[in-house]
C-alpha atoms as a PDB file:
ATOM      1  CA  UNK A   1      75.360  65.397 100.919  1.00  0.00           C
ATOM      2  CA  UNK A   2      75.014  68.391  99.081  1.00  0.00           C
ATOM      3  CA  UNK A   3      73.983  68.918  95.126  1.00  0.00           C
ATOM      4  CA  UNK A   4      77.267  69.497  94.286  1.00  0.00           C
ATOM      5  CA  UNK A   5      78.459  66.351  95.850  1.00  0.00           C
ATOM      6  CA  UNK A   6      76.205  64.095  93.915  1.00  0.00           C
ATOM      7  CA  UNK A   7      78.216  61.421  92.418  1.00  0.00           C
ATOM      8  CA  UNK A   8      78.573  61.748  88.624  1.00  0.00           C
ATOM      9  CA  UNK A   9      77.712  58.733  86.374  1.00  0.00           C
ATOM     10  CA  UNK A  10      80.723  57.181  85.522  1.00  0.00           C
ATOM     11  CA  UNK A  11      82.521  54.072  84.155  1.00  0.00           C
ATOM     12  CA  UNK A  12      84.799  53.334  87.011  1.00  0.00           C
ATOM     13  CA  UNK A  13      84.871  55.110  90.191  1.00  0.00           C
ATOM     14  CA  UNK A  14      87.725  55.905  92.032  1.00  0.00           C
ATOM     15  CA  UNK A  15      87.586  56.147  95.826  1.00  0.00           C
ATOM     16  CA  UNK A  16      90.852  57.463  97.710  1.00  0.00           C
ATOM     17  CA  UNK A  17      90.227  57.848 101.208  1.00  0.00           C
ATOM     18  CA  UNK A  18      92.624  60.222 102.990  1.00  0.00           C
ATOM     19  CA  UNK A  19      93.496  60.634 106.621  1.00  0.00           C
ATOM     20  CA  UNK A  20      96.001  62.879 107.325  1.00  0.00           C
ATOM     21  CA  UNK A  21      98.315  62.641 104.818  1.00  0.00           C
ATOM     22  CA  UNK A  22      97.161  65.844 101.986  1.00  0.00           C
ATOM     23  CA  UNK A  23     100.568  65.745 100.402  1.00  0.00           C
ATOM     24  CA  UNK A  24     100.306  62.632  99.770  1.00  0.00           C
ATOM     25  CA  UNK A  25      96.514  62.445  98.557  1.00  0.00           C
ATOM     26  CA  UNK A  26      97.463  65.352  96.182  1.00  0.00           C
ATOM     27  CA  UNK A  27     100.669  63.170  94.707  1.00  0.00           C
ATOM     28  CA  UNK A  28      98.185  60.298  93.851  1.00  0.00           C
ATOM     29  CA  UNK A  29      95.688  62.817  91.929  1.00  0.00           C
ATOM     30  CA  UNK A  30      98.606  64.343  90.080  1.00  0.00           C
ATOM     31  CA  UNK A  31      99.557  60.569  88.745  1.00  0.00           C
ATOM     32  CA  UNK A  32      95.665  60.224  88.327  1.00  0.00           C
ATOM     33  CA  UNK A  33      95.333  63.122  85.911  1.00  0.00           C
ATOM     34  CA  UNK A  34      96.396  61.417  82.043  1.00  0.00           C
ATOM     35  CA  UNK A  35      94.628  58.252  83.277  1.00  0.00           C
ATOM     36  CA  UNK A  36      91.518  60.107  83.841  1.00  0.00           C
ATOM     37  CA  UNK A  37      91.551  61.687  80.878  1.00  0.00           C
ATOM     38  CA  UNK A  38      92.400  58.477  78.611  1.00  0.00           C
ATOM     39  CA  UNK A  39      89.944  56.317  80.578  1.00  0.00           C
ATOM     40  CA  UNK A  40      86.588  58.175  79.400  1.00  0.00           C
ATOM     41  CA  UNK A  41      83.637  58.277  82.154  1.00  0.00           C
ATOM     42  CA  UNK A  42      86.030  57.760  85.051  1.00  0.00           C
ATOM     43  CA  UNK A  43      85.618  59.394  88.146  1.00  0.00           C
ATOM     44  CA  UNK A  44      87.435  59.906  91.398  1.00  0.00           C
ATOM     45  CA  UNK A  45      85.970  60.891  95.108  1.00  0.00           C
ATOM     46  CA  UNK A  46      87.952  61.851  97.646  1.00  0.00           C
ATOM     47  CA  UNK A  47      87.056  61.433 101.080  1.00  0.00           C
ATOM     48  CA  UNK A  48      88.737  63.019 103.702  1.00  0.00           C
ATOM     49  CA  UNK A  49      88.196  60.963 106.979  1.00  0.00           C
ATOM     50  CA  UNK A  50      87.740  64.009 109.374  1.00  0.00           C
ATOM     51  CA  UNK A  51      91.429  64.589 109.463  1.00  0.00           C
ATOM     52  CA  UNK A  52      91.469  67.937 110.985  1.00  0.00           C
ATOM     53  CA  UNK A  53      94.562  68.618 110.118  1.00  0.00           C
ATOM     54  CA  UNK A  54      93.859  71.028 107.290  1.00  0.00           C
ATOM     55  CA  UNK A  55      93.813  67.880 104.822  1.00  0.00           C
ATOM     56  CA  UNK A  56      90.254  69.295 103.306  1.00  0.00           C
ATOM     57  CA  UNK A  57      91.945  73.015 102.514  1.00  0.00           C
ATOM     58  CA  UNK A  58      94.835  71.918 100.904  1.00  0.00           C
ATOM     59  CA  UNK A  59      92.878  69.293  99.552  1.00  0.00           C
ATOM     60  CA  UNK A  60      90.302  71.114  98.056  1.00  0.00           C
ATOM     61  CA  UNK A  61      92.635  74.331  97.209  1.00  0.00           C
ATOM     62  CA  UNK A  62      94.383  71.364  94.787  1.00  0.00           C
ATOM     63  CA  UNK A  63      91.157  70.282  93.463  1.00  0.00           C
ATOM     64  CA  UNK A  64      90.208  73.850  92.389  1.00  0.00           C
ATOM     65  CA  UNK A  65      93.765  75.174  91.605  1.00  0.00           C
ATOM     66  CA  UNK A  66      94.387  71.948  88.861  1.00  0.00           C
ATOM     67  CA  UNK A  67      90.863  72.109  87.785  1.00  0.00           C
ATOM     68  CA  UNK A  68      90.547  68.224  88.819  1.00  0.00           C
ATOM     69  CA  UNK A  69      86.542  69.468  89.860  1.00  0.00           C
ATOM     70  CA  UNK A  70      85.712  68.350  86.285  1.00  0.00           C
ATOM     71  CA  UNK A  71      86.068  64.770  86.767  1.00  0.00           C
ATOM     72  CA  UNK A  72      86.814  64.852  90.969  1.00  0.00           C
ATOM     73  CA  UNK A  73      84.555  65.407  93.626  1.00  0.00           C
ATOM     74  CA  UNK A  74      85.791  65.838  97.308  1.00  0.00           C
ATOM     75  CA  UNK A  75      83.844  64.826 100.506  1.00  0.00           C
ATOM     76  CA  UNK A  76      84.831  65.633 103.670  1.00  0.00           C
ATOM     77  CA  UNK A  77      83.615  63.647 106.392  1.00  0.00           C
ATOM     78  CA  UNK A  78      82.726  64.903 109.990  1.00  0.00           C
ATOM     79  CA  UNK A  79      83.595  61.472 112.048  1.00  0.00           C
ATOM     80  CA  UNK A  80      86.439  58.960 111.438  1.00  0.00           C
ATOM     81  CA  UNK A  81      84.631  55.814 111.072  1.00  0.00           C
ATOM     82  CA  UNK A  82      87.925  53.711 109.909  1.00  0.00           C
ATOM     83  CA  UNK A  83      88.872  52.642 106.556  1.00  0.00           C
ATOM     84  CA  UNK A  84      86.127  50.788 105.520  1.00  0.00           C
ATOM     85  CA  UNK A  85      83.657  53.235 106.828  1.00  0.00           C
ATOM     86  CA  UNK A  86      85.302  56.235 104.893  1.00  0.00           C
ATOM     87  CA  UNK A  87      85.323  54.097 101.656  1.00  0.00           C
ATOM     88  CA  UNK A  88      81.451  52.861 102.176  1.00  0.00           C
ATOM     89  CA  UNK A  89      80.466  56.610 102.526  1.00  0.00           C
ATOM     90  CA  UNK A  90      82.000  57.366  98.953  1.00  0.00           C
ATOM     91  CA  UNK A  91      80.773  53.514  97.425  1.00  0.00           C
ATOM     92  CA  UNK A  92      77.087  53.655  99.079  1.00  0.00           C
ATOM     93  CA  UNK A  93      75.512  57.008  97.118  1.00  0.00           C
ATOM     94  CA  UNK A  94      77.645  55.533  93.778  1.00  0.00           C
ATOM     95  CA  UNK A  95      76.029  52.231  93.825  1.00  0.00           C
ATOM     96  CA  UNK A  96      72.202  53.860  94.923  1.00  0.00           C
ATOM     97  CA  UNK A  97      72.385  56.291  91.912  1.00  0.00           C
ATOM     98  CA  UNK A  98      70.401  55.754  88.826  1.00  0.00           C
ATOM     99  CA  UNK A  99      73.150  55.043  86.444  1.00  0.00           C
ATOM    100  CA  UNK A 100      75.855  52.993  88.896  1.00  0.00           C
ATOM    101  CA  UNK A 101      79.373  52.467  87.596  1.00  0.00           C
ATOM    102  CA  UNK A 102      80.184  48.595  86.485  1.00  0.00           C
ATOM    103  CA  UNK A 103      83.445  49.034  88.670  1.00  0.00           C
ATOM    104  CA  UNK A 104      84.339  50.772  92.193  1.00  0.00           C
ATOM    105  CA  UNK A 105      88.440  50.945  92.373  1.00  0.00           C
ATOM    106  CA  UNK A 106      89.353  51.366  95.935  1.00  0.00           C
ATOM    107  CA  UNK A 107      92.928  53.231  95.872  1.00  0.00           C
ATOM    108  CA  UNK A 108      95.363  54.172  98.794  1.00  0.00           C
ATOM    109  CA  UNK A 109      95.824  57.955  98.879  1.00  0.00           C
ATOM    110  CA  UNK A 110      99.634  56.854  99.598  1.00  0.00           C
ATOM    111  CA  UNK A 111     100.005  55.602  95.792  1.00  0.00           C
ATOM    112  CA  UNK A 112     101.439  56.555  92.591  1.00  0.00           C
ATOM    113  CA  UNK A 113      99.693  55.775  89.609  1.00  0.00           C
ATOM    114  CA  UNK A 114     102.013  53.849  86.856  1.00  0.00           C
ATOM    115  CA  UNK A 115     100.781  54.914  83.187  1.00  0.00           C
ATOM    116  CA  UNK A 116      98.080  52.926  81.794  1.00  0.00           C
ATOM    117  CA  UNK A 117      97.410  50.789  85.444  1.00  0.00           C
ATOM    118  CA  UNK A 118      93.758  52.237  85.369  1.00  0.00           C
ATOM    119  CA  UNK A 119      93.431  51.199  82.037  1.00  0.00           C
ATOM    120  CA  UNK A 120      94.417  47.701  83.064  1.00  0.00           C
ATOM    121  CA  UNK A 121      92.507  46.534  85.575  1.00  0.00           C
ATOM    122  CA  UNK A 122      89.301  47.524  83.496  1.00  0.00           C
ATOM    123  CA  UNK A 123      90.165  46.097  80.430  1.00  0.00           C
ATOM    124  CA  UNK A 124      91.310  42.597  82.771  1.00  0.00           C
ATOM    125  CA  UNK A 125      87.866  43.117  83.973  1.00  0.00           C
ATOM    126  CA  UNK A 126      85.968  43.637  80.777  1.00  0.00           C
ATOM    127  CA  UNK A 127      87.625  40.272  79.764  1.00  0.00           C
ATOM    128  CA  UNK A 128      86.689  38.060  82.518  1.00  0.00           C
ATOM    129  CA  UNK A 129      83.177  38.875  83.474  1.00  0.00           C
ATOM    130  CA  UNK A 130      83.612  35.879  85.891  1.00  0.00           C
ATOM    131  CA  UNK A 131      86.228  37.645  87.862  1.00  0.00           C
ATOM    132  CA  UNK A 132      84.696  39.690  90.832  1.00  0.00           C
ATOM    133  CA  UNK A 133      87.593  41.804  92.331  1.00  0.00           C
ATOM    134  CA  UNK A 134      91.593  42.585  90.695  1.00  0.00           C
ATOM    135  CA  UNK A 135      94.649  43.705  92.339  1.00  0.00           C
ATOM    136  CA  UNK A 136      97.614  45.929  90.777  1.00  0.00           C
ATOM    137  CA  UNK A 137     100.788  45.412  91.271  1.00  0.00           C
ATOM    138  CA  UNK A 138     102.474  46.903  94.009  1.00  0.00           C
ATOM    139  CA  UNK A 139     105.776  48.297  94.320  1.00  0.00           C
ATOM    140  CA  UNK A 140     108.703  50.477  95.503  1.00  0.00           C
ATOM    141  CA  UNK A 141     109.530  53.538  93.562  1.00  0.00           C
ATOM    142  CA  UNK A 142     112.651  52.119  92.335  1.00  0.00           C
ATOM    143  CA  UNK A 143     110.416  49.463  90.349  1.00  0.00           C
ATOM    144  CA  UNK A 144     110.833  46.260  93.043  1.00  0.00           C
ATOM    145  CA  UNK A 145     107.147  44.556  93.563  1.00  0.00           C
ATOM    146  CA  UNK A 146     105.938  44.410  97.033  1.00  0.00           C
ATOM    147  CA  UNK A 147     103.581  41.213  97.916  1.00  0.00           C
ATOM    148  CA  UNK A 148     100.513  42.215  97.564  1.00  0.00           C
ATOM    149  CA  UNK A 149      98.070  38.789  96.363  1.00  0.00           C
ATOM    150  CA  UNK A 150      97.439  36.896  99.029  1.00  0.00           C
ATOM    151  CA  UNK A 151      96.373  33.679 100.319  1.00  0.00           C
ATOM    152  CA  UNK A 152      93.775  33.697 103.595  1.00  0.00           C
ATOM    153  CA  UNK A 153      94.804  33.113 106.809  1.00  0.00           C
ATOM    154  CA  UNK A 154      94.850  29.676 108.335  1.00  0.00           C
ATOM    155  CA  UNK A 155      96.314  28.211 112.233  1.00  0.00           C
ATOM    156  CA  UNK A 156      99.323  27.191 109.588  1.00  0.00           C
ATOM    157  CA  UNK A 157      99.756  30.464 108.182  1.00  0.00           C
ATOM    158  CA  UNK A 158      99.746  31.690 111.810  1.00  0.00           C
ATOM    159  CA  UNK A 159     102.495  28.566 112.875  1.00  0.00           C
ATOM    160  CA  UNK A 160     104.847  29.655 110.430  1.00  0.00           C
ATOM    161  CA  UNK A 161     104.306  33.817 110.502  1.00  0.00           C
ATOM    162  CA  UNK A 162     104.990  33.234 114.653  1.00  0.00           C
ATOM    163  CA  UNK A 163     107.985  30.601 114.315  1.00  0.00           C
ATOM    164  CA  UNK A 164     109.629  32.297 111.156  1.00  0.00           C
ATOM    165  CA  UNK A 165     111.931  28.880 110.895  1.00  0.00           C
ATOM    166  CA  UNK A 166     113.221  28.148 107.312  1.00  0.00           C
ATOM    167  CA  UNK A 167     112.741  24.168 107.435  1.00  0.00           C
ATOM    168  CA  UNK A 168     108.709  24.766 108.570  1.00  0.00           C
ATOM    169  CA  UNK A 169     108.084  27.451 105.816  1.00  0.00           C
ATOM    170  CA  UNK A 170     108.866  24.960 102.962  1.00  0.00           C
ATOM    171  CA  UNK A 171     106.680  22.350 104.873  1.00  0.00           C
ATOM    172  CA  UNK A 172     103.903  25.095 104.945  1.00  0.00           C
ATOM    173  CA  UNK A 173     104.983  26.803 102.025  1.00  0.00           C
ATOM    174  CA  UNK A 174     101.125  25.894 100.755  1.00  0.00           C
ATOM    175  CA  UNK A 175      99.726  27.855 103.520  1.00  0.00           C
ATOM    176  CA  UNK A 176     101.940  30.872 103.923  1.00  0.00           C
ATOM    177  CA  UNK A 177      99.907  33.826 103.555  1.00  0.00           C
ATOM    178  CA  UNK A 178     102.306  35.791 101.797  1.00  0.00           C
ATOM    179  CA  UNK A 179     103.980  33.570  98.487  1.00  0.00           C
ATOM    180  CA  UNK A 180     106.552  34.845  96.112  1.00  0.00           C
ATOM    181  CA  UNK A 181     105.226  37.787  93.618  1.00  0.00           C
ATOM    182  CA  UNK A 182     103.237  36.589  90.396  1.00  0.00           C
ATOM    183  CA  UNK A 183     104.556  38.315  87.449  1.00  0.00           C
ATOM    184  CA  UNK A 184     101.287  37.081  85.582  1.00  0.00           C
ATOM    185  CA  UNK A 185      97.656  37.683  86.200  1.00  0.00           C
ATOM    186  CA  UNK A 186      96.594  34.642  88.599  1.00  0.00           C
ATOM    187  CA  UNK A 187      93.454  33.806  91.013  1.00  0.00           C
ATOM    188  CA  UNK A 188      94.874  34.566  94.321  1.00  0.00           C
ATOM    189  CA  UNK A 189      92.430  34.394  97.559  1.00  0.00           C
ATOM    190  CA  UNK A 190      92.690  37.809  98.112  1.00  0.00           C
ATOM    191  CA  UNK A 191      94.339  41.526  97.387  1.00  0.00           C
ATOM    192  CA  UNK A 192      95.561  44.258  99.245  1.00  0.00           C
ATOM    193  CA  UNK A 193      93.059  47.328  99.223  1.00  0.00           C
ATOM    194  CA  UNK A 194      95.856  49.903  98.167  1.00  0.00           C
ATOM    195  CA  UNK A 195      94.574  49.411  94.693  1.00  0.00           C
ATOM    196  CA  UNK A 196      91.820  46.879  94.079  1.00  0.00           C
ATOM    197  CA  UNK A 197      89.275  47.317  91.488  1.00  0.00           C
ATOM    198  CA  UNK A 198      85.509  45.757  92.248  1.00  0.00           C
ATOM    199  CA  UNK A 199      82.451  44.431  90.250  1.00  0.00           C
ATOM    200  CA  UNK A 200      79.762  46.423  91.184  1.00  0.00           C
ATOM    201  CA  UNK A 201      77.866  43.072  91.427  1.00  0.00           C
ATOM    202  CA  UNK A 202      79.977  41.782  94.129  1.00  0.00           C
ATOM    203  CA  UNK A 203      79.035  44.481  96.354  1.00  0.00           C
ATOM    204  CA  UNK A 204      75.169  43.243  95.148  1.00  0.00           C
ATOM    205  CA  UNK A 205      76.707  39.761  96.756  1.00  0.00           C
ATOM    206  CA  UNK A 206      78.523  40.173  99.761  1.00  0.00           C
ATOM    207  CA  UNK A 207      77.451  43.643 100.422  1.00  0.00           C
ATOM    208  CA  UNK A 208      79.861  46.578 101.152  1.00  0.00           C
ATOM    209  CA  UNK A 209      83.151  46.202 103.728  1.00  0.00           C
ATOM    210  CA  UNK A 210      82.328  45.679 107.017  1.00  0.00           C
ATOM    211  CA  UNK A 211      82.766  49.123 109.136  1.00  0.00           C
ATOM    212  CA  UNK A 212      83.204  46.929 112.068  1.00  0.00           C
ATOM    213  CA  UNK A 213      86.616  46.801 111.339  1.00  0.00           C
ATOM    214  CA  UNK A 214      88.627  50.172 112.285  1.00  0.00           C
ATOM    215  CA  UNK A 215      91.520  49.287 110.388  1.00  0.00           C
ATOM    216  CA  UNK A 216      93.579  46.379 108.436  1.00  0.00           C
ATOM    217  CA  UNK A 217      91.953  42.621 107.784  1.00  0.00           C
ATOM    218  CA  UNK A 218      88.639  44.866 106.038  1.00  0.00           C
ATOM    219  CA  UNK A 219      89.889  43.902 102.187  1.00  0.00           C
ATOM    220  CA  UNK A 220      90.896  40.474 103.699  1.00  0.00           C
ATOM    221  CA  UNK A 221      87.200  40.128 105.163  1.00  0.00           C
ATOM    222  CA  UNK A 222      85.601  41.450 102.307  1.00  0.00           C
ATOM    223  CA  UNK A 223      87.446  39.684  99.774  1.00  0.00           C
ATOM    224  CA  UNK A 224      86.924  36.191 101.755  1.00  0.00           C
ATOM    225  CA  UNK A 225      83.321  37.202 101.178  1.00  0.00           C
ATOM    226  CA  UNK A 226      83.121  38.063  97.048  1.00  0.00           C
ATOM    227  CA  UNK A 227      84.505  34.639  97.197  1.00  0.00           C
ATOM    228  CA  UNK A 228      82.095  32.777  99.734  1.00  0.00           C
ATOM    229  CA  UNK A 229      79.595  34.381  97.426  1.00  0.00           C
ATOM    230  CA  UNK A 230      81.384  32.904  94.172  1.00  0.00           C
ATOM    231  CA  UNK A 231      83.133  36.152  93.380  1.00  0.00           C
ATOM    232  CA  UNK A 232      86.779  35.492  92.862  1.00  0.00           C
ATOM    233  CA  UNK A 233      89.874  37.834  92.749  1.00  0.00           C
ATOM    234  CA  UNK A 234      92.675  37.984  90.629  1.00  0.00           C
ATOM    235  CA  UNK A 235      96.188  39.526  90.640  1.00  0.00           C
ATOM    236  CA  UNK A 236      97.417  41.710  87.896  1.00  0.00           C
ATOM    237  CA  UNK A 237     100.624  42.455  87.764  1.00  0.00           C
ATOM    238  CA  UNK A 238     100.771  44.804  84.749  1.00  0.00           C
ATOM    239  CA  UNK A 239      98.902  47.007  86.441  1.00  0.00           C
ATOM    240  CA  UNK A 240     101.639  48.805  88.281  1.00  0.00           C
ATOM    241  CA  UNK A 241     101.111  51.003  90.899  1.00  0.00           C
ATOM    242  CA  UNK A 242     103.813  52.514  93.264  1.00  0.00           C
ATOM    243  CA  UNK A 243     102.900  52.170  96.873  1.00  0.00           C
ATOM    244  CA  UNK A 244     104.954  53.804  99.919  1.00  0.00           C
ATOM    245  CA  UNK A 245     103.965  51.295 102.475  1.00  0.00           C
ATOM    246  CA  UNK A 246     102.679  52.399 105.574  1.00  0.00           C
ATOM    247  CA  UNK A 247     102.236  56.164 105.094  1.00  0.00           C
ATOM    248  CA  UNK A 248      98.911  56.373 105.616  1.00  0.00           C
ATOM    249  CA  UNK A 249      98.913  54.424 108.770  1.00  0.00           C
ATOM    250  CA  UNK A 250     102.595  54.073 110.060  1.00  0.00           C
ATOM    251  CA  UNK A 251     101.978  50.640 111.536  1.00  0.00           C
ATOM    252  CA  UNK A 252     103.306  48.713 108.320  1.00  0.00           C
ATOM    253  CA  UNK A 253     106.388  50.743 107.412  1.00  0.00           C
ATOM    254  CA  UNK A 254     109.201  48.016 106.934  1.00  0.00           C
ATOM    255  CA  UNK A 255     111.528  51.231 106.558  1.00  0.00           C
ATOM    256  CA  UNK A 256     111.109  52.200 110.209  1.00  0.00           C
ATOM    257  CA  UNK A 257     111.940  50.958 113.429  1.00  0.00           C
ATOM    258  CA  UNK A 258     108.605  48.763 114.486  1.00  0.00           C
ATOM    259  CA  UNK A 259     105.698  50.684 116.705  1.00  0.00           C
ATOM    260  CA  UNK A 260     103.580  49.342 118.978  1.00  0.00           C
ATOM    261  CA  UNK A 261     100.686  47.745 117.319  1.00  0.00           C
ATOM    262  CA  UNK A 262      97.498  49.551 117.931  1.00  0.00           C
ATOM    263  CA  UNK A 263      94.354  47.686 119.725  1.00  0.00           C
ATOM    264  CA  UNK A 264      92.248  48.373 116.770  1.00  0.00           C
ATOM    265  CA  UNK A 265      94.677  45.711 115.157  1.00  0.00           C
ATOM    266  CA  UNK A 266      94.582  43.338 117.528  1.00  0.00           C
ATOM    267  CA  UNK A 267      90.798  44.265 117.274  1.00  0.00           C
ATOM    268  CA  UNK A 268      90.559  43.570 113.396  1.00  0.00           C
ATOM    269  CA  UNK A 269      92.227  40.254 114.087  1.00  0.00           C
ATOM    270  CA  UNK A 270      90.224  39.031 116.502  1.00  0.00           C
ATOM    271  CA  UNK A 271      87.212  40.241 114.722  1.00  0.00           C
ATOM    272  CA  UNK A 272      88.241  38.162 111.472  1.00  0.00           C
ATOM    273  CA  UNK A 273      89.069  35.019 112.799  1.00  0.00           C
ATOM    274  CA  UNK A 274      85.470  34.560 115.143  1.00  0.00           C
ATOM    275  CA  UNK A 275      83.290  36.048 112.190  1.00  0.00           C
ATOM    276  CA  UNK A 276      84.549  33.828 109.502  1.00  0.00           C
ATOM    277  CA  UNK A 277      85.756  30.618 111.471  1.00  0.00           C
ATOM    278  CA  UNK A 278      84.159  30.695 114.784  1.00  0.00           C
ATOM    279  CA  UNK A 279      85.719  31.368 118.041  1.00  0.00           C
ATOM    280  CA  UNK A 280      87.312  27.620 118.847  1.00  0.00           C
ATOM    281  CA  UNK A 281      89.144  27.954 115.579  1.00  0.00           C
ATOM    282  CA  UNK A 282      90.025  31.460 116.433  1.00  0.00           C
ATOM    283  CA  UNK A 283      91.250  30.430 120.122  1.00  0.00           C
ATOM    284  CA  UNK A 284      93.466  27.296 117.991  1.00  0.00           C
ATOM    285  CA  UNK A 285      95.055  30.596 116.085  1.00  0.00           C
ATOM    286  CA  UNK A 286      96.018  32.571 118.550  1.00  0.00           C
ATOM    287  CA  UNK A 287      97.591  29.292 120.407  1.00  0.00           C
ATOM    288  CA  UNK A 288      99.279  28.672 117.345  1.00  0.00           C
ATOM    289  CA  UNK A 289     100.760  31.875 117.040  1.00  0.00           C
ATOM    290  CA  UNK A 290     101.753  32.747 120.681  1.00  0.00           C
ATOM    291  CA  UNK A 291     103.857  29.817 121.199  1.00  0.00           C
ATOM    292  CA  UNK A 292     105.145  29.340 117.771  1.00  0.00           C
ATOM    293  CA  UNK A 293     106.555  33.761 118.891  1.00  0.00           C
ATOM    294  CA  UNK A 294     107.651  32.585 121.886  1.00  0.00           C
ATOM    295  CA  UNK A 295     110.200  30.303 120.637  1.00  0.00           C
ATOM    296  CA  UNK A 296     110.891  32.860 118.117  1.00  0.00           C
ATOM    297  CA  UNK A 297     111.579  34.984 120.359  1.00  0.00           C
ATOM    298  CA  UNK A 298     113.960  32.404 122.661  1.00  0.00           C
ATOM    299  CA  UNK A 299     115.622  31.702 119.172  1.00  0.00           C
ATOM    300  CA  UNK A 300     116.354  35.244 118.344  1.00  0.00           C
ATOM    301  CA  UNK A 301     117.430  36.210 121.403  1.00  0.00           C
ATOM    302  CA  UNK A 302     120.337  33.123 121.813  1.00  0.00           C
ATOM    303  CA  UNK A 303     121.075  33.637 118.229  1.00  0.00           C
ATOM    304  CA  UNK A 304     121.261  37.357 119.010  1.00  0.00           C
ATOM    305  CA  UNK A 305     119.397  38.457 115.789  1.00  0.00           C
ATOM    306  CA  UNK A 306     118.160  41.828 115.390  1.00  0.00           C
ATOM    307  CA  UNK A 307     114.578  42.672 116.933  1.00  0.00           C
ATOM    308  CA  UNK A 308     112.405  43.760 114.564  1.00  0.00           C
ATOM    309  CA  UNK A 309     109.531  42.920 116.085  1.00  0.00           C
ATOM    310  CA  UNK A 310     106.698  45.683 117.404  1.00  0.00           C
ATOM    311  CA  UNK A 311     107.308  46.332 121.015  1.00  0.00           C
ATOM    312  CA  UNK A 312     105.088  44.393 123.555  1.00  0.00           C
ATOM    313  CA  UNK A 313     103.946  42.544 120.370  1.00  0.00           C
ATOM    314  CA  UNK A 314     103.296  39.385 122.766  1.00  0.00           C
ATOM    315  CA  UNK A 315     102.001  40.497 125.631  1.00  0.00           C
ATOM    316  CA  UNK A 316      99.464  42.750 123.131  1.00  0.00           C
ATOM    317  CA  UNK A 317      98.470  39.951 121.666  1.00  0.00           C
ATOM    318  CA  UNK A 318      97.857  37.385 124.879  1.00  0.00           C
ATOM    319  CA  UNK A 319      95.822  40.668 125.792  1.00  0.00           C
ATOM    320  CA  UNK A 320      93.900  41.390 123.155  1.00  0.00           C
ATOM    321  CA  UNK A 321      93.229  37.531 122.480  1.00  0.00           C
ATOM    322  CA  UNK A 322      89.908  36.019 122.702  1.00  0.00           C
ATOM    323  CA  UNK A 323      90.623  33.989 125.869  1.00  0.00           C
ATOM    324  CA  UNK A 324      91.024  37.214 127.538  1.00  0.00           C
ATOM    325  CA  UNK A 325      88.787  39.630 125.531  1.00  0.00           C
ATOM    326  CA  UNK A 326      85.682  36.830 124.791  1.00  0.00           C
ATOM    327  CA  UNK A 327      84.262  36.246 121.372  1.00  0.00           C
ATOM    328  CA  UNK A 328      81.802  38.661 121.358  1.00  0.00           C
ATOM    329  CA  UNK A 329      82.722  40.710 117.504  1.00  0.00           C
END
């Protein structure tokens, strides 16, 4: 990395990691601009995850055209490593430097910044020095929250996501990953990374996110670890931050007709369940969640309610499962 690249002592670091998606990138460091300026010794990298798409022109040309370059530095990468490999290449020189920030906020280039959601999450975090990583509140333009505090996955959670059957839910309801939206702060087992805020001493603890994982169950992974390493997370839903799902990735857009589910997904799954629970309890997962589909799928199909599942989504899975693929992560 250059001179000019050097990260700049700061507060709170921003990282927004973009792939593809400029327009979008440049949106989130328009919103980013007053909350920059209001939070003093904040500063924002943006990576560019060798897009080659023109992302680090227009990118850039933004950077220099808004005069963002006095509290923004861009870095382009030359290989796409995945999401947590694009975010470790900003976090790594940030945390090495001789005056590291107290807090790393990880934010999706496909976000809009709410006033005063910066602002927050570090004053949450200045308050509760026990607290290792915080959430925002994420939502739809119009204002309606998305979920986005989480509980970890489980062979229940994976029972009822498969079956989808209203009388097992409320037996579950315990376990389901996903539970209604907070509307105060609350521990919650972990956050989605679209705009999560870290203790710099958590990546001391568990280290940075794991860059074996391409893409999706990295936050999940990493925020099973801050805990494992007594580093909980909170959700804080004043911090509002507007988050048009799926953009950067176009697997999780619930606006869209479903695609295909990639292999690195199936990948990141796998990958999650053998590192943190061992492969029999992974293998009890996937059995869980196959057959519980299965009969979803029967159910669905005699009830004749609309499909909208991803395509293949079964035979993917069986595929990509650790009785066929092995345990090897």
């Amino acid at each position: 990395m250059s001179d000019e690249t050097q990260p700049i002592s700061a507060h709170l670091e921003i990282v927004v990691l973009n792939y593809r998606t400029p327009e979008l990138t440049i949106d989130c460091l328009h919103s980013l601009t007053d909350e920059v300026q209001a939070l003093a010794g904040t500063h924002v990298t943006v990576v560019d995850n060798a897009s080659g798409d023109g992302s680090v022109e227009k990118i850039q040309g933004a950077i220099t055209a808004n005069n963002w370059g006095r509290w923004a530095t861009f870095m382009p990468l030359e290989k796409n490593g995945g999401y947590a490999s694009g975010n470790n290449a900003a976090i790594r020189p940030v945390l090495a430097s001789l005056n590291p920030p107290p807090y790393v906020l990880l934010l999706n280039p496909d976000t809009i910044v709410r006033p005063n959601a910066i602002q927050t999450l570090v004053d949450f975090m200045n308050a509760n020095p026990t607290v290792g990583i915080a959430g925002s509140r994420l939502e739809d333009p119009d204002g309606t929250p998305q979920r986005s505090a989480f509980r970890f996955p489980s062979v229940w959670s994976e029972l009822d996501e498969g079956l989808r059957l209203g009388l097992v839910s409320n037996l579950l309801s315990r376990w389901v990953v996903a539970p209604p939206v907070s509307e105060v702060n609350c521990q919650t087992d972990w956050v989605a990374g679209a705009s999560m805020i870290v203790r710099r001493e958590v990546f001391q603890a568990a280290g940075l996110m794991d860059e074996k994982y391409f893409l999706y169950f990295e936050e999940l992974d990493f925020c099973l670890a801050a805990n494992r390493a007594g580093w909980p997370c909170w959700y804080v839903p004043a911090s509002r931050v507007v988050h048009f799902v799926g953009q950067s990735s176009g697997v999780t857009d619930t606006k869209r007709q479903p695609k295909r589910r990639p292999t690195y997904w199936f990948d990141s799954r796998r990958r999650f369940f053998v590192k943190n629970y061992g492969w029999a309890y992974a293998i009890l997962t996937e059995i869980a969640w196959s057959l519980s589909f299965a009969i979803w799928r029967l159910r669905r199909s005699l009830q004749q309610k609309p499909d909208t599942d991803p395509p293949q989504m079964l035979t993917d899975f069986l595929l990509n499962s650790v009785i066929v693929k092995g345990a090897e992560i």
